[in-house]
PDB file of N, CA and C in Angstrom:
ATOM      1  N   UNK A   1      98.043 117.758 111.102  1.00  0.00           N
ATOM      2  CA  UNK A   1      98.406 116.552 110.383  1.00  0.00           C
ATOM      3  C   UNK A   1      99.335 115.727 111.274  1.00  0.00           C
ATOM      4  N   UNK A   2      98.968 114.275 111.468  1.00  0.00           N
ATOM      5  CA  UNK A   2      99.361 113.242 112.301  1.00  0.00           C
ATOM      6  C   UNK A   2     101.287 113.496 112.045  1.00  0.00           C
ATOM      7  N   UNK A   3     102.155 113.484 112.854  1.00  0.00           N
ATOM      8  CA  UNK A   3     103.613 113.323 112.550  1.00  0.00           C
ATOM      9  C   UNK A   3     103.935 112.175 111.126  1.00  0.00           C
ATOM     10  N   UNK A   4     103.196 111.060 111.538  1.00  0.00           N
ATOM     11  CA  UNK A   4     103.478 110.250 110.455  1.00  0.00           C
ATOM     12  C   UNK A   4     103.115 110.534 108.695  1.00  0.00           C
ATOM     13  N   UNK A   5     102.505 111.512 108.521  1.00  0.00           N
ATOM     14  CA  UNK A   5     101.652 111.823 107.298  1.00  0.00           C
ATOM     15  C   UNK A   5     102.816 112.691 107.068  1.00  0.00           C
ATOM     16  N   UNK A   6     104.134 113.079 107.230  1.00  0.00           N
ATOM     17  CA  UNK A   6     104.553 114.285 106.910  1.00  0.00           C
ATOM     18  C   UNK A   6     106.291 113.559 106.575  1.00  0.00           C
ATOM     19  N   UNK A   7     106.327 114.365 105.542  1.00  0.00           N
ATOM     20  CA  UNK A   7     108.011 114.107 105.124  1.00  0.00           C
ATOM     21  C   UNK A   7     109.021 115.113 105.152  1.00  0.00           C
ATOM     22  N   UNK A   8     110.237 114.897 106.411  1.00  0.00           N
ATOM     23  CA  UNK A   8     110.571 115.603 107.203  1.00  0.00           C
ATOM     24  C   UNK A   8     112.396 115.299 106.603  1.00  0.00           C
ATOM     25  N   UNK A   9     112.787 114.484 106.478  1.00  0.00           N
ATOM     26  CA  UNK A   9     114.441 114.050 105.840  1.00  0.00           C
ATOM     27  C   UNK A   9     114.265 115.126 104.630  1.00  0.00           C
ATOM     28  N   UNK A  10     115.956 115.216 104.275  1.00  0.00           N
ATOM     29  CA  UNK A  10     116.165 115.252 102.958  1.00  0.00           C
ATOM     30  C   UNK A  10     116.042 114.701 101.945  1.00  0.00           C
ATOM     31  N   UNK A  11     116.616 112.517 102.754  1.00  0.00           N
ATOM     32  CA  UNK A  11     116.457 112.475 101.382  1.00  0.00           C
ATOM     33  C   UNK A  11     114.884 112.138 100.946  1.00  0.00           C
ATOM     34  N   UNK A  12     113.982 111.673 101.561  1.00  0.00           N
ATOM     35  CA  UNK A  12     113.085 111.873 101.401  1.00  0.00           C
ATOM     36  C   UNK A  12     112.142 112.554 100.259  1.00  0.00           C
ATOM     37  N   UNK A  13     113.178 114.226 100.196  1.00  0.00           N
ATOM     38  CA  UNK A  13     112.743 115.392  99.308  1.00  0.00           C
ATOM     39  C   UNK A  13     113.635 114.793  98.013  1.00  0.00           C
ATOM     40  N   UNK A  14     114.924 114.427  98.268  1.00  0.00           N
ATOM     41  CA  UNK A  14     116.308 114.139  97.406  1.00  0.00           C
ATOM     42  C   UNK A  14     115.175 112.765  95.945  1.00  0.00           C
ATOM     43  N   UNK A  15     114.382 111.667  96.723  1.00  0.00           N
ATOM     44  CA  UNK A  15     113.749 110.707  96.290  1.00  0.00           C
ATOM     45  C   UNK A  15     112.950 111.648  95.403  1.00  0.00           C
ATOM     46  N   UNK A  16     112.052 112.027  95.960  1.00  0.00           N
ATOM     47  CA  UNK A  16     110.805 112.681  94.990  1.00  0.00           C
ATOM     48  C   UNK A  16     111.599 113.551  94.182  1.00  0.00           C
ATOM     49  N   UNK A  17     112.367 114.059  94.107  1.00  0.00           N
ATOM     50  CA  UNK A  17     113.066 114.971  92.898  1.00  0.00           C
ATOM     51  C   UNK A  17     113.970 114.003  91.784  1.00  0.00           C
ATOM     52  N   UNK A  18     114.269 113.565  92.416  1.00  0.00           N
ATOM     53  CA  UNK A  18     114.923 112.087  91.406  1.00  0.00           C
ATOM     54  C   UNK A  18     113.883 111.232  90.791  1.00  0.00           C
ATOM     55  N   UNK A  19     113.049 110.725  91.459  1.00  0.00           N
ATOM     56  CA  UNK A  19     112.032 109.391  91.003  1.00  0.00           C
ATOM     57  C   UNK A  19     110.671 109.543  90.888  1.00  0.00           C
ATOM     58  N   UNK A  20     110.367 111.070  91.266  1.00  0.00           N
ATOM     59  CA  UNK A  20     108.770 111.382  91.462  1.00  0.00           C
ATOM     60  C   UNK A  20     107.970 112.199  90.031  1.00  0.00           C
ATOM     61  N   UNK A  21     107.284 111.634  89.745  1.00  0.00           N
ATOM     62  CA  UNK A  21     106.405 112.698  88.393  1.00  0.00           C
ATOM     63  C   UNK A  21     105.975 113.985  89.108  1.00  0.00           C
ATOM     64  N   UNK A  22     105.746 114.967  88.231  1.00  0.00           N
ATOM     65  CA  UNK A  22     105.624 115.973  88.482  1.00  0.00           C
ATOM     66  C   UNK A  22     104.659 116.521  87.431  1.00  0.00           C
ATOM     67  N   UNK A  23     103.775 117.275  88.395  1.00  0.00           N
ATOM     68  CA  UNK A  23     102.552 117.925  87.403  1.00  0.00           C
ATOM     69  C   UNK A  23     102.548 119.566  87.997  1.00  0.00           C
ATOM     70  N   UNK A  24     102.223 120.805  87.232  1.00  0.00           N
ATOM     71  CA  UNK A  24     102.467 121.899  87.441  1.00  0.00           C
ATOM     72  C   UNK A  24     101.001 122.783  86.955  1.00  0.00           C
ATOM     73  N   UNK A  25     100.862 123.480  88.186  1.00  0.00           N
ATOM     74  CA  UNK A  25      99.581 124.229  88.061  1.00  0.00           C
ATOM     75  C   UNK A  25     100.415 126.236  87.879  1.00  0.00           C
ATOM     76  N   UNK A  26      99.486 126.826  87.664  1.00  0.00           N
ATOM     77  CA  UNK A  26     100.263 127.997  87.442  1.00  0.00           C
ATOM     78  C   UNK A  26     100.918 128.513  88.899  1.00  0.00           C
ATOM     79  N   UNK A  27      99.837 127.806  90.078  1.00  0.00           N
ATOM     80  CA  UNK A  27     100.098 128.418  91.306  1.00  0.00           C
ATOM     81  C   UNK A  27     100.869 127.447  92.394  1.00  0.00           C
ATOM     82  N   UNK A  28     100.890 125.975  91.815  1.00  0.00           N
ATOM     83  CA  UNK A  28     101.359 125.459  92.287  1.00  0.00           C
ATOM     84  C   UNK A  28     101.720 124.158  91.600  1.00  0.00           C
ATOM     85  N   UNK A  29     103.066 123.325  92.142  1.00  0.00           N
ATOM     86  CA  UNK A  29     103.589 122.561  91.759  1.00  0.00           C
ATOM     87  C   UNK A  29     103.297 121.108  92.630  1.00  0.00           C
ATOM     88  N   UNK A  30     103.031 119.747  92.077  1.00  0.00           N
ATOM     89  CA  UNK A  30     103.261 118.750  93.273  1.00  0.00           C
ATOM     90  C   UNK A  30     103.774 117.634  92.243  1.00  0.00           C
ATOM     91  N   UNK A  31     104.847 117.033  93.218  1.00  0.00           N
ATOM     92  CA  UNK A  31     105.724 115.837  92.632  1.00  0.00           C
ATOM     93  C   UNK A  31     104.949 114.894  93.742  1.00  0.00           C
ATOM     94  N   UNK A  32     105.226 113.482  93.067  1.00  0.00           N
ATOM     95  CA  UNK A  32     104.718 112.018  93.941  1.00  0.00           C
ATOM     96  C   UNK A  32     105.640 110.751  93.473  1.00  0.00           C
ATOM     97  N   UNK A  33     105.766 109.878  94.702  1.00  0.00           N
ATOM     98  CA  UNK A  33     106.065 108.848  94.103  1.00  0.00           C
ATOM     99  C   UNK A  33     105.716 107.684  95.043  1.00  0.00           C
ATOM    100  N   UNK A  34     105.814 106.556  94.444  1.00  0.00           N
ATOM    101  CA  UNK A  34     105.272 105.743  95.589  1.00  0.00           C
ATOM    102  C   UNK A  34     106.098 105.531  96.755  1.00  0.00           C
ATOM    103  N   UNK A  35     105.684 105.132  97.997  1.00  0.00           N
ATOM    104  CA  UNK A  35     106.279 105.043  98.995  1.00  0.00           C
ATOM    105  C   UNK A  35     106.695 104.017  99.753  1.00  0.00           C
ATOM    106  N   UNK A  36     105.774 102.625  99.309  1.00  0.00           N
ATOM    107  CA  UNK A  36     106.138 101.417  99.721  1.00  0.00           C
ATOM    108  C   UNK A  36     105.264 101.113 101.043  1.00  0.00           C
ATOM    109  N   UNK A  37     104.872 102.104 101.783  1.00  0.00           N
ATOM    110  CA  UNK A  37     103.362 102.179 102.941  1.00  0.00           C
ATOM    111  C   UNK A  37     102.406 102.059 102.512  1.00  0.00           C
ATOM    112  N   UNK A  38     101.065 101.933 103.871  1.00  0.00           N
ATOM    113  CA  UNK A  38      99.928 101.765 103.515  1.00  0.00           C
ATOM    114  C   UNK A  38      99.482 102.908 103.676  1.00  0.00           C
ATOM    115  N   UNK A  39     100.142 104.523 104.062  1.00  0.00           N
ATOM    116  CA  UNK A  39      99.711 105.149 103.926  1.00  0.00           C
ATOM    117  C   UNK A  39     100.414 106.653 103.036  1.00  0.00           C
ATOM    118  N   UNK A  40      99.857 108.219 102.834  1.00  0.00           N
ATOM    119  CA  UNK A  40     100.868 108.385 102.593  1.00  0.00           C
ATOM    120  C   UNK A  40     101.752 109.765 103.039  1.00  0.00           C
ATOM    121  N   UNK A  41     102.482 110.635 102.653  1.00  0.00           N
ATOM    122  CA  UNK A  41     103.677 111.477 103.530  1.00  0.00           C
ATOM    123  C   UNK A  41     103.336 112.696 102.635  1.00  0.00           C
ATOM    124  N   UNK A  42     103.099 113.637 102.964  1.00  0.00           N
ATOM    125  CA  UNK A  42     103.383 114.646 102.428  1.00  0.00           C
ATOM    126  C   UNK A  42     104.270 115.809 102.898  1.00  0.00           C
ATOM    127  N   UNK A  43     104.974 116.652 101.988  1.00  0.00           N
ATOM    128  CA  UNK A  43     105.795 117.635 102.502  1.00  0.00           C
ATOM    129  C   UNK A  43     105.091 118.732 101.672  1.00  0.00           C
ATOM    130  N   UNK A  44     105.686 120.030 102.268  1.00  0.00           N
ATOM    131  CA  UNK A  44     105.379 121.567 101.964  1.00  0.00           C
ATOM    132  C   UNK A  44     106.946 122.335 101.225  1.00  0.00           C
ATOM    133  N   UNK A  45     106.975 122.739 100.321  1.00  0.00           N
ATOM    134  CA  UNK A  45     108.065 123.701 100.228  1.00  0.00           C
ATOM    135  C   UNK A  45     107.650 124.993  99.706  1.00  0.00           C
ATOM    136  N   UNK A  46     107.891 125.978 100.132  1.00  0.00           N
ATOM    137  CA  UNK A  46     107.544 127.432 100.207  1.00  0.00           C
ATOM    138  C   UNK A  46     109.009 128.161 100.183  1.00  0.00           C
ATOM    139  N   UNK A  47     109.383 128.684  99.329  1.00  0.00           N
ATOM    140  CA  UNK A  47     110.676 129.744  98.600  1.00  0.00           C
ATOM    141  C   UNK A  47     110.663 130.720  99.601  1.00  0.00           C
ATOM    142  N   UNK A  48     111.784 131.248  99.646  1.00  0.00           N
ATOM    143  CA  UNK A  48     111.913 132.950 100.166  1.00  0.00           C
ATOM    144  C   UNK A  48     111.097 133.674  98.967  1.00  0.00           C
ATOM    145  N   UNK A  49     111.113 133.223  98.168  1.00  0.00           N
ATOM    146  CA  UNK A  49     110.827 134.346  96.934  1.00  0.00           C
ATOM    147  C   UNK A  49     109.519 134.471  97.142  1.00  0.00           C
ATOM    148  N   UNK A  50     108.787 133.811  98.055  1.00  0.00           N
ATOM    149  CA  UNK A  50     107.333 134.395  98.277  1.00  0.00           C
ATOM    150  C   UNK A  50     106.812 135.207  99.016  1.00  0.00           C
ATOM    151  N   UNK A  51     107.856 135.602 100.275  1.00  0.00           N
ATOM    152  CA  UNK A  51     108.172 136.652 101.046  1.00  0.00           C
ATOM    153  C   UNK A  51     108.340 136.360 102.370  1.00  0.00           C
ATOM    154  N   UNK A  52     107.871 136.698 103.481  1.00  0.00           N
ATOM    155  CA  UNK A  52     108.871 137.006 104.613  1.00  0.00           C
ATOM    156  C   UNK A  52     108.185 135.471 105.150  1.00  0.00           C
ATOM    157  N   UNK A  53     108.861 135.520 106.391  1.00  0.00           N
ATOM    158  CA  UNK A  53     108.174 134.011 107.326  1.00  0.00           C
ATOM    159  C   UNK A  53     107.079 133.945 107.216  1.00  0.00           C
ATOM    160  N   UNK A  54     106.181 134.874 107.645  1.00  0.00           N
ATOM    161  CA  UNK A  54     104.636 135.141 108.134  1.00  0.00           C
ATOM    162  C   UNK A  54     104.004 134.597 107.011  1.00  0.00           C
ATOM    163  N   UNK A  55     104.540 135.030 105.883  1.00  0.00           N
ATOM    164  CA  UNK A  55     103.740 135.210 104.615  1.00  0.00           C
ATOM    165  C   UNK A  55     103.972 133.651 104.167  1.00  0.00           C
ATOM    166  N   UNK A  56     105.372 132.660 104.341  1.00  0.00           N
ATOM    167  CA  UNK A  56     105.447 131.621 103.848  1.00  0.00           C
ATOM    168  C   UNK A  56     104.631 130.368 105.038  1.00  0.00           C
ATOM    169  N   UNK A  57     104.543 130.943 106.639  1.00  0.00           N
ATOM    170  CA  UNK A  57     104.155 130.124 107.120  1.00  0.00           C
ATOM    171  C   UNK A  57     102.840 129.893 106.998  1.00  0.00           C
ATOM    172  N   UNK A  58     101.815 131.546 106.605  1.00  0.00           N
ATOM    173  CA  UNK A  58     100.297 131.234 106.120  1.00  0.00           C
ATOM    174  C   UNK A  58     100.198 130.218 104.688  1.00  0.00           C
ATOM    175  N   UNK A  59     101.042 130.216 104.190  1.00  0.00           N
ATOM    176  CA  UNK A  59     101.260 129.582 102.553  1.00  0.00           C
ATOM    177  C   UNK A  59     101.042 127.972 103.051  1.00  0.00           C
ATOM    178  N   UNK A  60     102.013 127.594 104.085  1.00  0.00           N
ATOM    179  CA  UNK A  60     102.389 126.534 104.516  1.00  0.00           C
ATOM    180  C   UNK A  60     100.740 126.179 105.526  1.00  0.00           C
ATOM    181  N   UNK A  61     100.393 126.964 105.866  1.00  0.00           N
ATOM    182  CA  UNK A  61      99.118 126.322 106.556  1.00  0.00           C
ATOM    183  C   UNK A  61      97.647 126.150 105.837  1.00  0.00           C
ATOM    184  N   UNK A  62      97.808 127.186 104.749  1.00  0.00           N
ATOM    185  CA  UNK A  62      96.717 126.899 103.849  1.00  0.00           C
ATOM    186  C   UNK A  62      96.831 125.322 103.016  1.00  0.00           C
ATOM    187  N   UNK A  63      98.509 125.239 102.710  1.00  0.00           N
ATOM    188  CA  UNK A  63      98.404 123.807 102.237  1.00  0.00           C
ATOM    189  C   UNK A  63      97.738 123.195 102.735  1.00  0.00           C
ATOM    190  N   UNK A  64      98.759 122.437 104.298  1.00  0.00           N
ATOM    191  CA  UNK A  64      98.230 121.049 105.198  1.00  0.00           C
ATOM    192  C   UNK A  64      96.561 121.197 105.721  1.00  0.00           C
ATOM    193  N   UNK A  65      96.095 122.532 105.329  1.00  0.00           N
ATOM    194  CA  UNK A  65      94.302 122.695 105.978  1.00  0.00           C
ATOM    195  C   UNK A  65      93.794 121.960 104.684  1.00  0.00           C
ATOM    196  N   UNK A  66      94.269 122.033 103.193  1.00  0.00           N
ATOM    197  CA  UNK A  66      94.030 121.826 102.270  1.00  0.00           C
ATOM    198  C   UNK A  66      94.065 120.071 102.099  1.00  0.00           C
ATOM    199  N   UNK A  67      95.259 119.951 101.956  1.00  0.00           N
ATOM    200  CA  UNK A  67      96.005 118.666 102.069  1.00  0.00           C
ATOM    201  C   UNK A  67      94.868 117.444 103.161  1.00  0.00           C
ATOM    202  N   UNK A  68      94.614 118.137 104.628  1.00  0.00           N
ATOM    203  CA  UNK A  68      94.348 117.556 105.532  1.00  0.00           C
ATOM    204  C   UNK A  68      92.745 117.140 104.529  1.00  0.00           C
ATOM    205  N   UNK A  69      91.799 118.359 104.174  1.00  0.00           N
ATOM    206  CA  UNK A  69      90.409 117.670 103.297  1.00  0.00           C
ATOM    207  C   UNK A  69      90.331 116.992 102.453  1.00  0.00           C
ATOM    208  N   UNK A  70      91.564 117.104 101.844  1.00  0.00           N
ATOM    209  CA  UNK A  70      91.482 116.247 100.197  1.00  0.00           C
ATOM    210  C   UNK A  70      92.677 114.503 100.430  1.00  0.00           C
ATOM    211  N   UNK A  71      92.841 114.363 102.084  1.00  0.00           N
ATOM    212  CA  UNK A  71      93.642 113.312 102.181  1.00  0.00           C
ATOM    213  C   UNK A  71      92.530 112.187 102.604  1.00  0.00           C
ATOM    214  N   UNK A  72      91.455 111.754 102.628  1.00  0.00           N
ATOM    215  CA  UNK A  72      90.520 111.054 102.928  1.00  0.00           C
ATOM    216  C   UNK A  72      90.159 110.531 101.218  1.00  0.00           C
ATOM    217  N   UNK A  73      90.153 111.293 100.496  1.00  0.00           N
ATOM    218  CA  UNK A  73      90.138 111.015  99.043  1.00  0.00           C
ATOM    219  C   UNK A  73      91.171 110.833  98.260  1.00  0.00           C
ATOM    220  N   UNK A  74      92.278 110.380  98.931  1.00  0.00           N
ATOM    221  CA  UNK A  74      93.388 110.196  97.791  1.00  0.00           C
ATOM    222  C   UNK A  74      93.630 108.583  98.369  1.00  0.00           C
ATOM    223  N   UNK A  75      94.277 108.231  96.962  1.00  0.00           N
ATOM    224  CA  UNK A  75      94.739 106.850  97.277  1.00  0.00           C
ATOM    225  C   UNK A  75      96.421 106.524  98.190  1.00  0.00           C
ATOM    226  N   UNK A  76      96.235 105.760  98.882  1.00  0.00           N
ATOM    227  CA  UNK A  76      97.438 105.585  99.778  1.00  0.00           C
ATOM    228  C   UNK A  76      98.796 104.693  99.138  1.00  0.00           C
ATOM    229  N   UNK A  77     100.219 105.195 100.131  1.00  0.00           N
ATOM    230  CA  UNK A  77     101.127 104.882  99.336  1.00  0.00           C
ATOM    231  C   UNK A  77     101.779 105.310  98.592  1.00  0.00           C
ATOM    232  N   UNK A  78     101.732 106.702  98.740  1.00  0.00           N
ATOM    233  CA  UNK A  78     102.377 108.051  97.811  1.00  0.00           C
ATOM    234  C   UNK A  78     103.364 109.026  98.881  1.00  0.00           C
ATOM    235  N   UNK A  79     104.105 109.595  98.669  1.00  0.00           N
ATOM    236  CA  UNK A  79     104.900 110.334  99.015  1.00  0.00           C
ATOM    237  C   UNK A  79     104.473 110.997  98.162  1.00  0.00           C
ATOM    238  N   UNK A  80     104.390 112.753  98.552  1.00  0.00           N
ATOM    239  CA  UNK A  80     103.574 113.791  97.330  1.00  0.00           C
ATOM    240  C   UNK A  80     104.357 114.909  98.244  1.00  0.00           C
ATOM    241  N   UNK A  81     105.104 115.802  97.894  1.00  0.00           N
ATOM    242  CA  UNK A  81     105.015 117.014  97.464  1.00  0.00           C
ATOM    243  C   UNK A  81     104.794 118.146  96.626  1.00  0.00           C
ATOM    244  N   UNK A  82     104.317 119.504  98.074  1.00  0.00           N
ATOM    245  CA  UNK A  82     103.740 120.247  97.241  1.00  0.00           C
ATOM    246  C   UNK A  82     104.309 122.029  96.999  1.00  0.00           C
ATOM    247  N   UNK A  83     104.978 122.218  96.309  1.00  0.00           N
ATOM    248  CA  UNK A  83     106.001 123.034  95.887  1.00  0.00           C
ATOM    249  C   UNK A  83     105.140 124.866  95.578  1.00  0.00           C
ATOM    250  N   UNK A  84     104.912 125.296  96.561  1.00  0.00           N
ATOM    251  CA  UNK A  84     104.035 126.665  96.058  1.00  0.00           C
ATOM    252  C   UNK A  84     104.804 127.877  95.351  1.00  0.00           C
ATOM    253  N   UNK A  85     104.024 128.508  94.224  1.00  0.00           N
ATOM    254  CA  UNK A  85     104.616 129.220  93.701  1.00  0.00           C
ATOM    255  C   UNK A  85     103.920 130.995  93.733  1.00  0.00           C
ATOM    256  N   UNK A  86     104.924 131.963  93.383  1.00  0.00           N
ATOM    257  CA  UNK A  86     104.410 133.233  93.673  1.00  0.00           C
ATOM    258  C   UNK A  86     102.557 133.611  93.807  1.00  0.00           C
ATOM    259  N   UNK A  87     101.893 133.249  93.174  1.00  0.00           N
ATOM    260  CA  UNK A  87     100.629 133.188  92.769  1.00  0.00           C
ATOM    261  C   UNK A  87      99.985 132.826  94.220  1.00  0.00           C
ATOM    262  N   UNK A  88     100.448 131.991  94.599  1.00  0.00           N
ATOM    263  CA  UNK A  88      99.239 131.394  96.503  1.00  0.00           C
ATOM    264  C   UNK A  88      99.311 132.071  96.805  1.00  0.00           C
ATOM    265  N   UNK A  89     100.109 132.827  97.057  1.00  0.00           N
ATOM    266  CA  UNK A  89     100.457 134.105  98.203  1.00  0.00           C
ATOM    267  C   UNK A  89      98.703 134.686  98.420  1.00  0.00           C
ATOM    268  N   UNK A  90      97.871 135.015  99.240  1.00  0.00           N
ATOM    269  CA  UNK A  90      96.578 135.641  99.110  1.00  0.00           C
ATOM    270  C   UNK A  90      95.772 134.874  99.200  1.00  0.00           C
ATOM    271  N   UNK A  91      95.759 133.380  98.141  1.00  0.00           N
ATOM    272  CA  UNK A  91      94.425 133.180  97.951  1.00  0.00           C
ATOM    273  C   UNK A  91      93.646 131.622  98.995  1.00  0.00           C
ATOM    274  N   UNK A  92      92.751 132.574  99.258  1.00  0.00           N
ATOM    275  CA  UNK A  92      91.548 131.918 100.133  1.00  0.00           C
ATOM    276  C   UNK A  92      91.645 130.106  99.570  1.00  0.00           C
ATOM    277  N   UNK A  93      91.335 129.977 101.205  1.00  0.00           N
ATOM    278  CA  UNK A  93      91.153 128.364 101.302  1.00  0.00           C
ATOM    279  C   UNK A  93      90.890 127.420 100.143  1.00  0.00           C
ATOM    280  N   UNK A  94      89.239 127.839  99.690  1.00  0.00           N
ATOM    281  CA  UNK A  94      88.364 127.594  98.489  1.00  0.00           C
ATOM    282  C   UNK A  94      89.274 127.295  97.081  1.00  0.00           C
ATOM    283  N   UNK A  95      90.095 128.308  96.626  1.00  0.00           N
ATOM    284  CA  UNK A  95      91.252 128.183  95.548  1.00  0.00           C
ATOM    285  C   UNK A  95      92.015 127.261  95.923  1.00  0.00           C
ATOM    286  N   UNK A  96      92.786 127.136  96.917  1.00  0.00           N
ATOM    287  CA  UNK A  96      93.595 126.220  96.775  1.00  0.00           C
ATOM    288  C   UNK A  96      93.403 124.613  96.956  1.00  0.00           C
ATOM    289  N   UNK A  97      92.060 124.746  97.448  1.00  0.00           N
ATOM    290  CA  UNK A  97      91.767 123.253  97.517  1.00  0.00           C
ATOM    291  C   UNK A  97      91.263 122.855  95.942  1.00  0.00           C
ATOM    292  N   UNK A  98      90.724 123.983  95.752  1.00  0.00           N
ATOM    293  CA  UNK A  98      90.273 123.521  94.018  1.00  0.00           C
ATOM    294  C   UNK A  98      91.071 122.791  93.167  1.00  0.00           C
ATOM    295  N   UNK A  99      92.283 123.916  93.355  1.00  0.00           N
ATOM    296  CA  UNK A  99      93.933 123.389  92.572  1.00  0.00           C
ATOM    297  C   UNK A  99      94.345 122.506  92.837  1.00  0.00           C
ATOM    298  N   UNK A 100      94.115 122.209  94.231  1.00  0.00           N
ATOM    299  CA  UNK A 100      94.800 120.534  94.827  1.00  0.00           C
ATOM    300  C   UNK A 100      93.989 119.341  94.122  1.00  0.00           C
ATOM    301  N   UNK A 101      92.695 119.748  94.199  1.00  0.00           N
ATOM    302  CA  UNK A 101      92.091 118.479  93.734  1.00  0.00           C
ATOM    303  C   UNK A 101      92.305 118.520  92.463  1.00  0.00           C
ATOM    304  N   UNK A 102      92.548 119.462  91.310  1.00  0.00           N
ATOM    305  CA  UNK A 102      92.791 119.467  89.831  1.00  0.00           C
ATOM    306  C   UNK A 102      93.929 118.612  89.590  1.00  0.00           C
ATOM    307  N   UNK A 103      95.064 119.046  89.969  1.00  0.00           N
ATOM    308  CA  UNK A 103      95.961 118.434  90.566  1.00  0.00           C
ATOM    309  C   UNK A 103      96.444 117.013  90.968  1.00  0.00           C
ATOM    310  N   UNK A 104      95.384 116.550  91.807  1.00  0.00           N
ATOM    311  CA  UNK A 104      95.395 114.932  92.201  1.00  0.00           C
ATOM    312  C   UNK A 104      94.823 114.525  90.963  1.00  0.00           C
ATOM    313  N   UNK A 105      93.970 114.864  90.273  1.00  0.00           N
ATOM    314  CA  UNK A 105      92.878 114.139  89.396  1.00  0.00           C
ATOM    315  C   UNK A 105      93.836 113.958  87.920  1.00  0.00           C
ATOM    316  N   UNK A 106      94.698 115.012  87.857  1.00  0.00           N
ATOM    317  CA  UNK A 106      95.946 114.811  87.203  1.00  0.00           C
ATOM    318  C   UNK A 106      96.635 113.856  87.001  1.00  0.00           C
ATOM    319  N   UNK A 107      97.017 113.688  88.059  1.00  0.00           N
ATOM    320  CA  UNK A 107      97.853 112.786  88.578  1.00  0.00           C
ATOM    321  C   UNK A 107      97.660 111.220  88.799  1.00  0.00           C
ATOM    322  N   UNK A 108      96.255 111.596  88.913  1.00  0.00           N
ATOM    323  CA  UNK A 108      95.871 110.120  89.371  1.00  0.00           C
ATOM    324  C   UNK A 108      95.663 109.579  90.682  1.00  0.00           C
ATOM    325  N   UNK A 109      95.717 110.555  91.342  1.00  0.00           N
ATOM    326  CA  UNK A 109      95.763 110.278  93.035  1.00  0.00           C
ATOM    327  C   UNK A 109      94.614 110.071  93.324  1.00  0.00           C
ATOM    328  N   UNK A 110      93.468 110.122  93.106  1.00  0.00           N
ATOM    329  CA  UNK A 110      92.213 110.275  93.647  1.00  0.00           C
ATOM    330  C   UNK A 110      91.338 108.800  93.532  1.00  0.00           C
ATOM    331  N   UNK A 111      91.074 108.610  94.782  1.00  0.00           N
ATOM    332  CA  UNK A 111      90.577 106.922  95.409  1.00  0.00           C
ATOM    333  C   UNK A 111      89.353 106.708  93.782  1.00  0.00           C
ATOM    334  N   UNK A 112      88.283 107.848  93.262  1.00  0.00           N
ATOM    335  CA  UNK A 112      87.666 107.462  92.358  1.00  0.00           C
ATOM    336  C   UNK A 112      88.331 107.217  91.032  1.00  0.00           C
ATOM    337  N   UNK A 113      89.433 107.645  90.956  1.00  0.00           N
ATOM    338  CA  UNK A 113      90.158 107.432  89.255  1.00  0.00           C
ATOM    339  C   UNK A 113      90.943 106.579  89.261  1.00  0.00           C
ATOM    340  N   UNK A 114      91.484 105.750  90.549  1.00  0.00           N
ATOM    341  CA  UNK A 114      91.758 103.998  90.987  1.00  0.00           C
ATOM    342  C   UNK A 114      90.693 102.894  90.486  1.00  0.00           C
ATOM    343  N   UNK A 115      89.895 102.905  90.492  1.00  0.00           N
ATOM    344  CA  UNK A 115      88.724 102.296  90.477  1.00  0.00           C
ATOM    345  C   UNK A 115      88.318 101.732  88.890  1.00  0.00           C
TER     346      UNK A 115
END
């Protein structure tokens, strides 16, 4: 994922916890808010409570592999984080993109539910 697609500050994170909606899947969590760009930023947060580095950095790469397919179909101008909870830990690519897109369609993110 391009440097620019990614939200790297605090307050950044500080914004979306203050001003961002939030929708909650059993396995995972994602807050959004608009961003004021034409395009948009996403961040990853992964707990200790999910277990050691290894285990949070596979967590963290299944997202952005996730994130990276389902970002051609979302509408731009969002700041979105995506908050994983005990449950990802394990599961294959296929699941979590499912959840992501349940998720956007939730939310409203998705270029067809603009329309």
């Amino acid at each position: 994922m391009q440097r620019r697609f990614r939200l790297r500050h605090p307050a950044d994170f500080a914004h979306l916890r203050r001003d961002g909606r939030t929708y909650r899947h059993r396995l995972l969590v994602v807050s959004y808010a608009p961003n004021g760009l034409s395009y948009n930023r996403y961040g990853f947060i992964t707990v200790k409570r999910l277990g050691n580095a290894v285990t949070r950095n596979r967590v963290r790469r299944l997202l952005r592999e996730a994130v990276r397919l389902l970002h051609p179909r979302l509408r731009a101008g969002y700041d979105v984080v995506f908050i994983a909870r005990d449950g990802l830990v394990g599961q294959p690519l296929g699941v979590v993109q499912r959840i992501l897109n349940e998720l956007a369609v939730q939310a409203g993110l998705n270029e067809s539910e603009a329309a």
